[in-house]
N, C-alpha and C. Protein backbone atom coordinates (compact mmCIF):
# COMPACT_ATOMS: atom_id res chain seq x y z
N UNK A 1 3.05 -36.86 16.96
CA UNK A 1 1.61 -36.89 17.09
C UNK A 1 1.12 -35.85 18.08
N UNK A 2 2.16 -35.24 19.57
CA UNK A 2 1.53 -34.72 20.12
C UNK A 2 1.12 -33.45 19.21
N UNK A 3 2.25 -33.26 18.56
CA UNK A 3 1.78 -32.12 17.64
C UNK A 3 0.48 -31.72 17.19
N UNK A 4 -0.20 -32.55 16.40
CA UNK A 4 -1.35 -32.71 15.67
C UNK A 4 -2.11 -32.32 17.08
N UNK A 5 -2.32 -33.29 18.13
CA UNK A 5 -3.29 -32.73 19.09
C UNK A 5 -3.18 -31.60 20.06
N UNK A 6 -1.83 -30.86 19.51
CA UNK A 6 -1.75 -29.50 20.25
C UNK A 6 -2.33 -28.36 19.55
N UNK A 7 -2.27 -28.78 17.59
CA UNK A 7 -3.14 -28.09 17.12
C UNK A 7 -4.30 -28.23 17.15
N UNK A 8 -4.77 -29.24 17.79
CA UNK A 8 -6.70 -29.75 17.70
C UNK A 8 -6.81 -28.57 18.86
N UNK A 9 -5.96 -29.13 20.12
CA UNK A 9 -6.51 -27.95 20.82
C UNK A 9 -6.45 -26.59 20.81
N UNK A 10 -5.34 -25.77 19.86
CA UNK A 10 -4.95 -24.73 19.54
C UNK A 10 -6.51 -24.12 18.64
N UNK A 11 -7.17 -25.43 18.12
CA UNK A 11 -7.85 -24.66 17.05
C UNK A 11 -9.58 -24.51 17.41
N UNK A 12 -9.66 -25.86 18.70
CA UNK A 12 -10.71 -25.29 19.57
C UNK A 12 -10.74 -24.15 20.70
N UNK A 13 -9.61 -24.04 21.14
CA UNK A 13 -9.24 -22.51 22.14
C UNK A 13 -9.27 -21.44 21.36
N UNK A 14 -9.07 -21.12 19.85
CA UNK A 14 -9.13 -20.04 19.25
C UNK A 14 -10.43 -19.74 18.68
N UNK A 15 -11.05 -21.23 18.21
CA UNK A 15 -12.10 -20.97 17.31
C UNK A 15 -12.12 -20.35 16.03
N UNK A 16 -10.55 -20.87 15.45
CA UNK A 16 -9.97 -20.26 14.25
C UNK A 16 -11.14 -20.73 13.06
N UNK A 17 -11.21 -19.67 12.14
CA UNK A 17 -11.88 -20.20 10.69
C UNK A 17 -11.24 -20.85 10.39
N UNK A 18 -11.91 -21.68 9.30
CA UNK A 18 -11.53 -22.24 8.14
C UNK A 18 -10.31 -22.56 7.59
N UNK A 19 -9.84 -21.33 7.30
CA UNK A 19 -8.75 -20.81 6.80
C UNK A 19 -7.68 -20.48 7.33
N UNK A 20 -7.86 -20.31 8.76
CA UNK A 20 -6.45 -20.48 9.47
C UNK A 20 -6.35 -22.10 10.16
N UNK A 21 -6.97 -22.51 9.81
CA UNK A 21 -6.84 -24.34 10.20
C UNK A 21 -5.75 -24.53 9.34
N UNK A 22 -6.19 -24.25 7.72
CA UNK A 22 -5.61 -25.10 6.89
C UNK A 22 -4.35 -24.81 6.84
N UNK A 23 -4.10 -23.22 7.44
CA UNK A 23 -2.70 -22.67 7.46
C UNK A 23 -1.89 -23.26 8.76
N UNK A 24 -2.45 -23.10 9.67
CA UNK A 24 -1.92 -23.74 10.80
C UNK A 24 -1.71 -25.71 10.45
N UNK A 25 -2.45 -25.92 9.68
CA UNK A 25 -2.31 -27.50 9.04
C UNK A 25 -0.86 -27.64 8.49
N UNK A 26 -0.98 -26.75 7.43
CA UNK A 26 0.38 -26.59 6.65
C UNK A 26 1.30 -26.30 7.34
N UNK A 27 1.26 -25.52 8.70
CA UNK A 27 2.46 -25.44 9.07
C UNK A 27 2.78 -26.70 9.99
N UNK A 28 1.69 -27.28 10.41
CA UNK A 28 2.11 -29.19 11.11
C UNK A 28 2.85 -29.47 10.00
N UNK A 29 2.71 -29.32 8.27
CA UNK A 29 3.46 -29.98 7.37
C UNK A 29 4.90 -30.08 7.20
N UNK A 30 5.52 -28.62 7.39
CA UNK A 30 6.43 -28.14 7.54
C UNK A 30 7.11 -27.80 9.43
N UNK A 31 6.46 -28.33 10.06
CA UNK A 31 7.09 -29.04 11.35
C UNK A 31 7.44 -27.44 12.02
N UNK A 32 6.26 -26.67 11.91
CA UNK A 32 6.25 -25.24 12.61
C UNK A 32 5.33 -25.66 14.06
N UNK A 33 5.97 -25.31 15.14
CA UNK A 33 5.68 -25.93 16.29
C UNK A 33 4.20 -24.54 17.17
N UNK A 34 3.61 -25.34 17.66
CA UNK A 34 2.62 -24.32 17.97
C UNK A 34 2.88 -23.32 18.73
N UNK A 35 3.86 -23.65 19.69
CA UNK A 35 4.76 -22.66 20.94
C UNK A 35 5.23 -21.77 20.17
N UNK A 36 5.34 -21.86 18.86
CA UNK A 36 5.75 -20.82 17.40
C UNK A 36 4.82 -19.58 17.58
N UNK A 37 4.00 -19.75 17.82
CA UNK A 37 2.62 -19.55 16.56
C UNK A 37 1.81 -18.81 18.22
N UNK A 38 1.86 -18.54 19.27
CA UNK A 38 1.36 -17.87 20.87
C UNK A 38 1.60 -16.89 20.33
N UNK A 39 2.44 -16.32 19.96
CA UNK A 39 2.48 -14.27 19.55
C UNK A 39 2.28 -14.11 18.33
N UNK A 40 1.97 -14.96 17.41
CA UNK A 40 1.52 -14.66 16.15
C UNK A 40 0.50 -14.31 15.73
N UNK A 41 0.08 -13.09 14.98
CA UNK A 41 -0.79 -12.51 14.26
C UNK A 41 -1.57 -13.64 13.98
N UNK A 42 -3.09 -13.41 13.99
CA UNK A 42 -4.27 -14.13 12.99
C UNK A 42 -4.65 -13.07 12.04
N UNK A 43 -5.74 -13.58 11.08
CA UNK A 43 -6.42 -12.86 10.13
C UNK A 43 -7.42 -11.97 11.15
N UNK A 44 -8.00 -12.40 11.91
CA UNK A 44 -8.80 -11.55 13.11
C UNK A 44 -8.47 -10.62 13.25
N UNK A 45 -6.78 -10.32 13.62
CA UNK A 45 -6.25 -9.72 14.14
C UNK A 45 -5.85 -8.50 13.14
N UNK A 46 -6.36 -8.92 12.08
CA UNK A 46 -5.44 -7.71 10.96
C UNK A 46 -6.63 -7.27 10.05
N UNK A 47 -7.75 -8.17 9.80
CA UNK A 47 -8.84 -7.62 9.15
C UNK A 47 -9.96 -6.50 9.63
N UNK A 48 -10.29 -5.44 9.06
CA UNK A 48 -10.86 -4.29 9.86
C UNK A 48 -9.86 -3.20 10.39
N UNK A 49 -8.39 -3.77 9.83
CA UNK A 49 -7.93 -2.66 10.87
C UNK A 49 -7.47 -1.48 9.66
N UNK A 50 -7.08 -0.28 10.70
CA UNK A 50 -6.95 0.50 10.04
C UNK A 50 -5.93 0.78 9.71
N UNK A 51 -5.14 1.47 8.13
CA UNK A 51 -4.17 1.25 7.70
C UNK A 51 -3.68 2.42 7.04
N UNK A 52 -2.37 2.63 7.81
CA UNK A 52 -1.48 4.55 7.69
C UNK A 52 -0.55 4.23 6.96
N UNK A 53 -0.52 5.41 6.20
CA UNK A 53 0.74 4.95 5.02
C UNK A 53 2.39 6.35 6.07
N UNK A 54 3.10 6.03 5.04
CA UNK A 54 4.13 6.75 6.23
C UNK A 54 4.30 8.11 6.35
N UNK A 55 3.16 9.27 5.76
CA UNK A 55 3.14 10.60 6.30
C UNK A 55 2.23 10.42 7.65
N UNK A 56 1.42 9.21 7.89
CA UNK A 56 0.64 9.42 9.05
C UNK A 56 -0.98 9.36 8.28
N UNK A 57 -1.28 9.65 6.88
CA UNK A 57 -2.50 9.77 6.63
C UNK A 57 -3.07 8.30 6.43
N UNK A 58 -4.28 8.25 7.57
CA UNK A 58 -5.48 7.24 6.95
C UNK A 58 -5.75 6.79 5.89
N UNK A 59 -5.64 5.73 5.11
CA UNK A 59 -5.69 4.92 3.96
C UNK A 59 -7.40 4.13 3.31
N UNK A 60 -7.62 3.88 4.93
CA UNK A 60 -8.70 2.81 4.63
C UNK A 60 -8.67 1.52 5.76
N UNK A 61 -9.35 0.73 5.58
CA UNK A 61 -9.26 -0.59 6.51
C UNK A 61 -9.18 -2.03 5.64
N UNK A 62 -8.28 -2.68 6.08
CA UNK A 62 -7.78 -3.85 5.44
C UNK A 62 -9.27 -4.95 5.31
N UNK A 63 -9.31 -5.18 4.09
CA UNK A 63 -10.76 -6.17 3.96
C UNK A 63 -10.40 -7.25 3.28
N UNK A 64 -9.07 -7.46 2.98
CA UNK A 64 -8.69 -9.08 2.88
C UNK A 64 -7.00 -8.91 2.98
N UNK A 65 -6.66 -10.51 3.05
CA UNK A 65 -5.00 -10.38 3.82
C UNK A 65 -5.10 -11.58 2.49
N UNK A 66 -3.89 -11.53 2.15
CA UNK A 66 -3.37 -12.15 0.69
C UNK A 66 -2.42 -13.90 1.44
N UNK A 67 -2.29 -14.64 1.05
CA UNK A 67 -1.31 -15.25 1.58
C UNK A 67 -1.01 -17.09 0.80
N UNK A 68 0.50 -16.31 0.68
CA UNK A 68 1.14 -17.46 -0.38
C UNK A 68 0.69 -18.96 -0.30
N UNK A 69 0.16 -19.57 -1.41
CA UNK A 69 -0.49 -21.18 -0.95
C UNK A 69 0.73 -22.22 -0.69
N UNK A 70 1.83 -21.17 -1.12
CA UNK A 70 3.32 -22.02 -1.42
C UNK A 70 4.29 -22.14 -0.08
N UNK A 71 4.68 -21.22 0.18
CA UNK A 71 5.17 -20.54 1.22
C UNK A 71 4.32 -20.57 2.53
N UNK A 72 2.94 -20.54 2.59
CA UNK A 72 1.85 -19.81 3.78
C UNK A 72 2.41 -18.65 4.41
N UNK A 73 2.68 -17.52 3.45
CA UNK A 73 3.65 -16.56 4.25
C UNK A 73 2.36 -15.24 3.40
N UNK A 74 2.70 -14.11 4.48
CA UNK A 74 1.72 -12.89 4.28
C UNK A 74 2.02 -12.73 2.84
N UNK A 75 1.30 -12.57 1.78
CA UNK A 75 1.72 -11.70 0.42
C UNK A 75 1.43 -10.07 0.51
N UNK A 76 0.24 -9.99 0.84
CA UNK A 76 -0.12 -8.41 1.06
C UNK A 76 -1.75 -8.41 1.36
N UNK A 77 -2.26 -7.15 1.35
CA UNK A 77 -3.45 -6.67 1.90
C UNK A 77 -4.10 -6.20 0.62
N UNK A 78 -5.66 -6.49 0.88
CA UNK A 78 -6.82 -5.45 0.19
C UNK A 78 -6.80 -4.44 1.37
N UNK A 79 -7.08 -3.14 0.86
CA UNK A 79 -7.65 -1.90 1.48
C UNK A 79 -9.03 -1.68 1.09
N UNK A 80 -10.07 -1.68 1.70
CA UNK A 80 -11.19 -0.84 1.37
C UNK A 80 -11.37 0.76 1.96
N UNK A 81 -11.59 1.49 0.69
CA UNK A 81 -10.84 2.83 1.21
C UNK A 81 -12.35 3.78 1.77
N UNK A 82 -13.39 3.26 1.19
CA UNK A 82 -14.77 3.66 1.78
C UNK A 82 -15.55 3.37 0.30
N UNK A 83 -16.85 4.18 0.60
CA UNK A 83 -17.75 3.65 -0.49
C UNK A 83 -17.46 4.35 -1.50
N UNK A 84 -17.45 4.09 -2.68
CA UNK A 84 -17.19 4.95 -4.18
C UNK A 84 -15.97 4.88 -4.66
N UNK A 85 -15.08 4.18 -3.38
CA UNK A 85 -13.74 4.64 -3.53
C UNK A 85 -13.18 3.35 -4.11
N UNK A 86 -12.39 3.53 -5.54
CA UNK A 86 -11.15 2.03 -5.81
C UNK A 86 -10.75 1.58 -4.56
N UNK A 87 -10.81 0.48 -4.32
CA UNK A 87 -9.80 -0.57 -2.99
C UNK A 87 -8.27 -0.30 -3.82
N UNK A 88 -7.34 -0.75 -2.81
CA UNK A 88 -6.30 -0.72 -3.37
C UNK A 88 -5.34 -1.90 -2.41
N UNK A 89 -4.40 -2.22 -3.08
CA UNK A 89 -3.28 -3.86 -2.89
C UNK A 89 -2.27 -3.65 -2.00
N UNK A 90 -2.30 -3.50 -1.41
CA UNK A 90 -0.30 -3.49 -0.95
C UNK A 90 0.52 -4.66 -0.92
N UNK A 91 1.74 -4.93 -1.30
CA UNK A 91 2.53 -6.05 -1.26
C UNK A 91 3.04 -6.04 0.28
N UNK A 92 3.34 -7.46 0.74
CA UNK A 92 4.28 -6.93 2.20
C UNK A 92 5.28 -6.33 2.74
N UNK A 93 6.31 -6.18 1.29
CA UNK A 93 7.17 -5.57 1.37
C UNK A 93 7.22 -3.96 1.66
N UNK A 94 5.70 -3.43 1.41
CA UNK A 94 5.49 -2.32 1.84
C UNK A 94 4.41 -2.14 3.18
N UNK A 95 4.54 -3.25 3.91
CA UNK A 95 4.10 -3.26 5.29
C UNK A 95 5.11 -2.94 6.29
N UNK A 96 5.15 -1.95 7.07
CA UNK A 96 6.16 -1.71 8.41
C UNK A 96 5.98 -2.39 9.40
N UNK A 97 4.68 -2.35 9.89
CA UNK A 97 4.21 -2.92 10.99
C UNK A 97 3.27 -3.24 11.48
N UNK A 98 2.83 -4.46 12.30
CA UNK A 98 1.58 -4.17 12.44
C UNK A 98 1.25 -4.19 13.72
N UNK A 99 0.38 -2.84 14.19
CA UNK A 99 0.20 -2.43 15.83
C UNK A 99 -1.21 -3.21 16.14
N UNK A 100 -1.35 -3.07 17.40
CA UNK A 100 -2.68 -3.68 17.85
C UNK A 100 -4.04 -2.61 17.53
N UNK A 101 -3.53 -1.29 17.25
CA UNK A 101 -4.62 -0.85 16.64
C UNK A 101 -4.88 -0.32 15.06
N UNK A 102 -3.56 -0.54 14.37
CA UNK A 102 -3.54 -0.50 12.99
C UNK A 102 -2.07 -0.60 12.30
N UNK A 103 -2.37 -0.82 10.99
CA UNK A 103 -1.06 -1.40 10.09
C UNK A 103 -0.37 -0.44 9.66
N UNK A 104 0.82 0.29 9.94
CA UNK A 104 1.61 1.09 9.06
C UNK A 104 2.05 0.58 8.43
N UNK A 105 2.37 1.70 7.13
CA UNK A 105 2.95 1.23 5.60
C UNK A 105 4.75 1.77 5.66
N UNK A 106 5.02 1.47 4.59
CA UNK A 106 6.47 2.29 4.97
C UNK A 106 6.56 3.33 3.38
N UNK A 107 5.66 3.39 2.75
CA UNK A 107 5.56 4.52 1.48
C UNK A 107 4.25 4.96 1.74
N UNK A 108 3.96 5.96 1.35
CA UNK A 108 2.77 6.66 0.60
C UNK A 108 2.24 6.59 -0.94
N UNK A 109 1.29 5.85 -0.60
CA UNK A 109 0.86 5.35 -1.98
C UNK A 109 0.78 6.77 -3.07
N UNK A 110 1.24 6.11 -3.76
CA UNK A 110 1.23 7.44 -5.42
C UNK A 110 -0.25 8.02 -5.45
N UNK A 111 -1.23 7.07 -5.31
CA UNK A 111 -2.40 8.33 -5.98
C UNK A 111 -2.85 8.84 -5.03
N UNK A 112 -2.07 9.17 -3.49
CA UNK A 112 -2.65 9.85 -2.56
C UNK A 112 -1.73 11.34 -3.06
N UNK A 113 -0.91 11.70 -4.20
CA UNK A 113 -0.49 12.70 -4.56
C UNK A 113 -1.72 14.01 -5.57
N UNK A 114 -2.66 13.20 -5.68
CA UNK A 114 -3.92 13.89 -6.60
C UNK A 114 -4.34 14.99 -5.60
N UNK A 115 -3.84 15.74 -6.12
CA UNK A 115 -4.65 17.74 -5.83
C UNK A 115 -3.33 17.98 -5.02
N UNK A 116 -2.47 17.54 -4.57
CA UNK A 116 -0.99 18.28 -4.60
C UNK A 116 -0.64 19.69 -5.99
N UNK A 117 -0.01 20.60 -5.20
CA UNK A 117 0.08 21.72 -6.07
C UNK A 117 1.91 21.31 -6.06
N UNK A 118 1.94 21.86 -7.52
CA UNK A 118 3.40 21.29 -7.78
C UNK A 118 4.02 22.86 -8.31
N UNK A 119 5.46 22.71 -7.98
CA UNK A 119 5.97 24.05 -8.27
C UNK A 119 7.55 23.66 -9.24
N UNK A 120 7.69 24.50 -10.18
CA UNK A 120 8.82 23.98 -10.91
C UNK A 120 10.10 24.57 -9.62
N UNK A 121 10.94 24.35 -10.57
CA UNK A 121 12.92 24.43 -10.18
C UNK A 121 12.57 26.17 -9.66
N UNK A 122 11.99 26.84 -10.29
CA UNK A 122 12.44 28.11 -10.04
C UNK A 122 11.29 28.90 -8.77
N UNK A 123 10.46 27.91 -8.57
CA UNK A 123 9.10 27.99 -7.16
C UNK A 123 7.97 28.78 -7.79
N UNK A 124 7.79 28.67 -9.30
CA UNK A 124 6.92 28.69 -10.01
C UNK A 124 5.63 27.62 -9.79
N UNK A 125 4.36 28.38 -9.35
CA UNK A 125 3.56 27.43 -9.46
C UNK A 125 2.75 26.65 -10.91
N UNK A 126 3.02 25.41 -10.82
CA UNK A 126 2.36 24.86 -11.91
C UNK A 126 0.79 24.94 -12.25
N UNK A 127 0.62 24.13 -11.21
CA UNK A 127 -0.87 23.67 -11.13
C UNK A 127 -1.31 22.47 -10.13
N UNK A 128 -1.82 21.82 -9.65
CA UNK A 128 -2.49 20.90 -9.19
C UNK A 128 -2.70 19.29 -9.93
N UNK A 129 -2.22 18.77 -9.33
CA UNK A 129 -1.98 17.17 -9.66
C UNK A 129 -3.28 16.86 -9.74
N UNK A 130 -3.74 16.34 -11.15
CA UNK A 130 -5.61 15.85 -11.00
C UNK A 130 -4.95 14.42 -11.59
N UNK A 131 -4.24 13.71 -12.03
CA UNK A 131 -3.92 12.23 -12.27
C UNK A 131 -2.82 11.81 -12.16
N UNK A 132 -2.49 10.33 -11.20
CA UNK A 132 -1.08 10.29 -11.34
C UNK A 132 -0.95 8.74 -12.03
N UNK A 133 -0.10 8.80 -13.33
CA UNK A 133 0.02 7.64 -13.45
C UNK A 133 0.86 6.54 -13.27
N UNK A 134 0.66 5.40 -12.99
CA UNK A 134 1.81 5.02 -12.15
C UNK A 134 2.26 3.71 -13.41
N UNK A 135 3.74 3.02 -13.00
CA UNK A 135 4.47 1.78 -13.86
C UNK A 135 3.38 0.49 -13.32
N UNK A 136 2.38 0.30 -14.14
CA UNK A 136 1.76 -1.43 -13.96
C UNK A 136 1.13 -1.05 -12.26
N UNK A 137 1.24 -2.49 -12.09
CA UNK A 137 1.26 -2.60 -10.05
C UNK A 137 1.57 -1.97 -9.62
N UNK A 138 3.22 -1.63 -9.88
CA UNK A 138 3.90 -1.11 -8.73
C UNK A 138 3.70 0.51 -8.75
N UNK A 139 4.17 1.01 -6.68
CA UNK A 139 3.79 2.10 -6.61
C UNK A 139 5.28 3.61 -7.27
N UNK A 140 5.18 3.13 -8.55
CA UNK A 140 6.16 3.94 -9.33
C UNK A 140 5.45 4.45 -10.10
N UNK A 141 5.72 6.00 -9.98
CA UNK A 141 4.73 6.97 -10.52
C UNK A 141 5.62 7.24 -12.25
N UNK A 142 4.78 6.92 -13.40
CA UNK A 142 5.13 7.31 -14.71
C UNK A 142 5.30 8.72 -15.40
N UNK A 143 3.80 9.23 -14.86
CA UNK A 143 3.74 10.32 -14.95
C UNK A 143 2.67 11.20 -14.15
N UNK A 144 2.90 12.26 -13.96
CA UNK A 144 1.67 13.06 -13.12
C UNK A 144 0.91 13.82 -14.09
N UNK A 145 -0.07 14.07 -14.27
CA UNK A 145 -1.07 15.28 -15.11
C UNK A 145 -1.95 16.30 -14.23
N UNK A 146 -0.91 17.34 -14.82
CA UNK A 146 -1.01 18.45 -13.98
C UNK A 146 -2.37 19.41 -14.62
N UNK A 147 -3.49 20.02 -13.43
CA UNK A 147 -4.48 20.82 -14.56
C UNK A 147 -3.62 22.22 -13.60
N UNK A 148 -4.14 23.02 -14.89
CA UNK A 148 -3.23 24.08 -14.92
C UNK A 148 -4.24 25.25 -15.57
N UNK A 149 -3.74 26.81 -15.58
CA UNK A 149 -4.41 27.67 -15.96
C UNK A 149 -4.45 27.57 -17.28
N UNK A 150 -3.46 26.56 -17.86
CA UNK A 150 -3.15 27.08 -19.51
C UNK A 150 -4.13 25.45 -20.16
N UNK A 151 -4.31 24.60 -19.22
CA UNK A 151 -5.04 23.35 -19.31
C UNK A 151 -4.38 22.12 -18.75
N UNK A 152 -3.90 20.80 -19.30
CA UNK A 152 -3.43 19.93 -18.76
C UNK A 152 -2.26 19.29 -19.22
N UNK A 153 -1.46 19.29 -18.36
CA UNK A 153 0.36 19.14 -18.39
C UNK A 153 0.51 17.70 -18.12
N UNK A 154 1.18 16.69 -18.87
CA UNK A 154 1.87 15.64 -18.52
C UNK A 154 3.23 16.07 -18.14
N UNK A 155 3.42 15.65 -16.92
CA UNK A 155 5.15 15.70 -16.29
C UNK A 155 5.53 13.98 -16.40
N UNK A 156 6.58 13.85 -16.88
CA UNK A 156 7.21 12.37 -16.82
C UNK A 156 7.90 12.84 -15.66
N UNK A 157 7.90 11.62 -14.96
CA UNK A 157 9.14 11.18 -13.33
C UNK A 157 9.71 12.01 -13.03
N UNK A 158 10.51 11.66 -14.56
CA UNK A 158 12.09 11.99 -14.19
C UNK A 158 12.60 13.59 -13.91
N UNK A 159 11.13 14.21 -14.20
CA UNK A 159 11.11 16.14 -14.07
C UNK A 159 10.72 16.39 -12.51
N UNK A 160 10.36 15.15 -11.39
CA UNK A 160 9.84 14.82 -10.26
C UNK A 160 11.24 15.24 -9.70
N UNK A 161 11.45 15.79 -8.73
CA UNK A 161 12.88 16.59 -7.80
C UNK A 161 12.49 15.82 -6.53
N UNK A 162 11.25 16.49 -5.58
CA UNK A 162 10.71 15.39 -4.63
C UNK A 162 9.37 16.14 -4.22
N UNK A 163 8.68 15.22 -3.57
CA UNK A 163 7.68 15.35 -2.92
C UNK A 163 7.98 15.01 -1.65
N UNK A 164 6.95 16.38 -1.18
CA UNK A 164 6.62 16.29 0.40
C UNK A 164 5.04 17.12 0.56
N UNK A 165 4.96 18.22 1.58
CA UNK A 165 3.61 18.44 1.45
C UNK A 165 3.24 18.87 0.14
N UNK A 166 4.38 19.58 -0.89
CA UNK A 166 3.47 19.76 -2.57
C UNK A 166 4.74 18.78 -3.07
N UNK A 167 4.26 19.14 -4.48
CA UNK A 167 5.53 18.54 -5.43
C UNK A 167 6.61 19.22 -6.14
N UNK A 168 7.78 18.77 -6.00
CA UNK A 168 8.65 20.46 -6.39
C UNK A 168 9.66 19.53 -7.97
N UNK A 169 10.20 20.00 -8.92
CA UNK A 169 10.51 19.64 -10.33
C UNK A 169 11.65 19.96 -10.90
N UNK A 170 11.94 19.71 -11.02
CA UNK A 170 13.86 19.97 -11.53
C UNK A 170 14.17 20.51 -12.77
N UNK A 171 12.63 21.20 -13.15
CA UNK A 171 12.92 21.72 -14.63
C UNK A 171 11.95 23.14 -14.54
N UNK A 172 12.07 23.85 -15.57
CA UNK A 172 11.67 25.35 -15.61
C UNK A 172 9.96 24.98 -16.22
N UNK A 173 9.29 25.80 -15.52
CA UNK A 173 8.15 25.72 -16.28
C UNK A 173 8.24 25.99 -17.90
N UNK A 174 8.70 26.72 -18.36
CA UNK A 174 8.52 27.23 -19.63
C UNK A 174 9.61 25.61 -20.41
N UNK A 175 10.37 25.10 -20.06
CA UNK A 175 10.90 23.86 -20.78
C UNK A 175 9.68 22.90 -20.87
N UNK A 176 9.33 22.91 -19.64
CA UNK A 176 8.36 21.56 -19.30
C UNK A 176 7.21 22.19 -20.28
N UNK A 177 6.69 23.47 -20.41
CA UNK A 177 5.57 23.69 -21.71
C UNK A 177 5.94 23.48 -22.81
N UNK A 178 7.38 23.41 -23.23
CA UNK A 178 7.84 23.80 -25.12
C UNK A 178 7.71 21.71 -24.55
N UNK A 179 8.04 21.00 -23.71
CA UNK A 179 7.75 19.23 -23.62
C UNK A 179 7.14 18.95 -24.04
N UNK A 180 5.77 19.32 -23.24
CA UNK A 180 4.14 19.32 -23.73
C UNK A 180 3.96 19.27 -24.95
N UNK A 181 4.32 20.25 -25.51
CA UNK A 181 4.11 20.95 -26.86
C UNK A 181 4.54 20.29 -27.88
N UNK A 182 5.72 19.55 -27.57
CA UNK A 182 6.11 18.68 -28.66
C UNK A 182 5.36 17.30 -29.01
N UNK A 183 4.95 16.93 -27.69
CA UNK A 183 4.36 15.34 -27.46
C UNK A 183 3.11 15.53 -27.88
């Protein structure tokens, strides 16, 4: 029982919402002790903040935190990336960390690759990444569509060598056009 009234007072000293009652409830369910829970993150603490993916570039600010009804464990984040802009999801598994003044990621999200200039195998420039498409949810890129002087190139993945500040391709430009050409 003292339990229960360490969370009464845990939840008038914080002045937790709603929603971290019911979580902090659930964890009285599952016999998570409050002396637990002194260095633990709130939603306070993570909403608004700002969120770097792992080259270092600005993403956006977290405008909702996801979290399992099963488990009560983090699932992932909304990003709001500014006005006009798609929000975008992250799972937790692609959370690194979270600092007191913002959340690093541990990937770089795929469609922060749009207007990357990509160069084939031989340091031939292609063209400029104007769409990347990615597998479903996840951040696995399908294909990139490259605009180009000659017009617009689908590259599948697997012609992807690596990315860093551009995108570099493991195949000859002139293969990757007779590709095109067939599809």
């Amino acid at each position: 029982m003292s339990n229960k009234k360490d969370l009464e007072k845990s939840i008038e000293k914080r002045k937790l919402k709603r929603s971290d009652q019911r979580i902090l409830l659930q964890m009285i369910k599952q016999n998570i002790s409050i002396k637990e829970l002194e260095n633990a993150v709130t939603s306070d603490d993570v909403l608004g903040k700002e969120v770097i993916d792992s080259k270092g570039e600005f993403l956006g600010v977290v405008e909702s935190l996801f979290i399992d009804p099963e488990t009560v464990e983090v699932a992932g984040i909304a990003i709001d990336k500014g006005l006009l802009k798609k929000g975008l999801i992250i799972g937790k598994s692609y959370i690194k960390n979270i600092a007191p003044h913002a959340i690093f990621l541990n990937i770089q999200p795929a469609y922060n690759l749009k207007g990357m200039i990509v160069f084939d195998r031989e340091g031939k420039k292609m063209g400029a990444i104007r769409e990347v498409q990615i597998h479903g949810t996840k951040n696995e890129i399908e294909n990139i569509v490259i605009k180009s002087s000659i017009g617009e190139l689908t590259i599948p993945s697997e012609y992807v060598k690596h990315i860093g500040d551009n995108v570099f391709l493991n195949e000859t430009k002139e293969n990757l056009l007779k590709l095109n050409q067939a599809s």
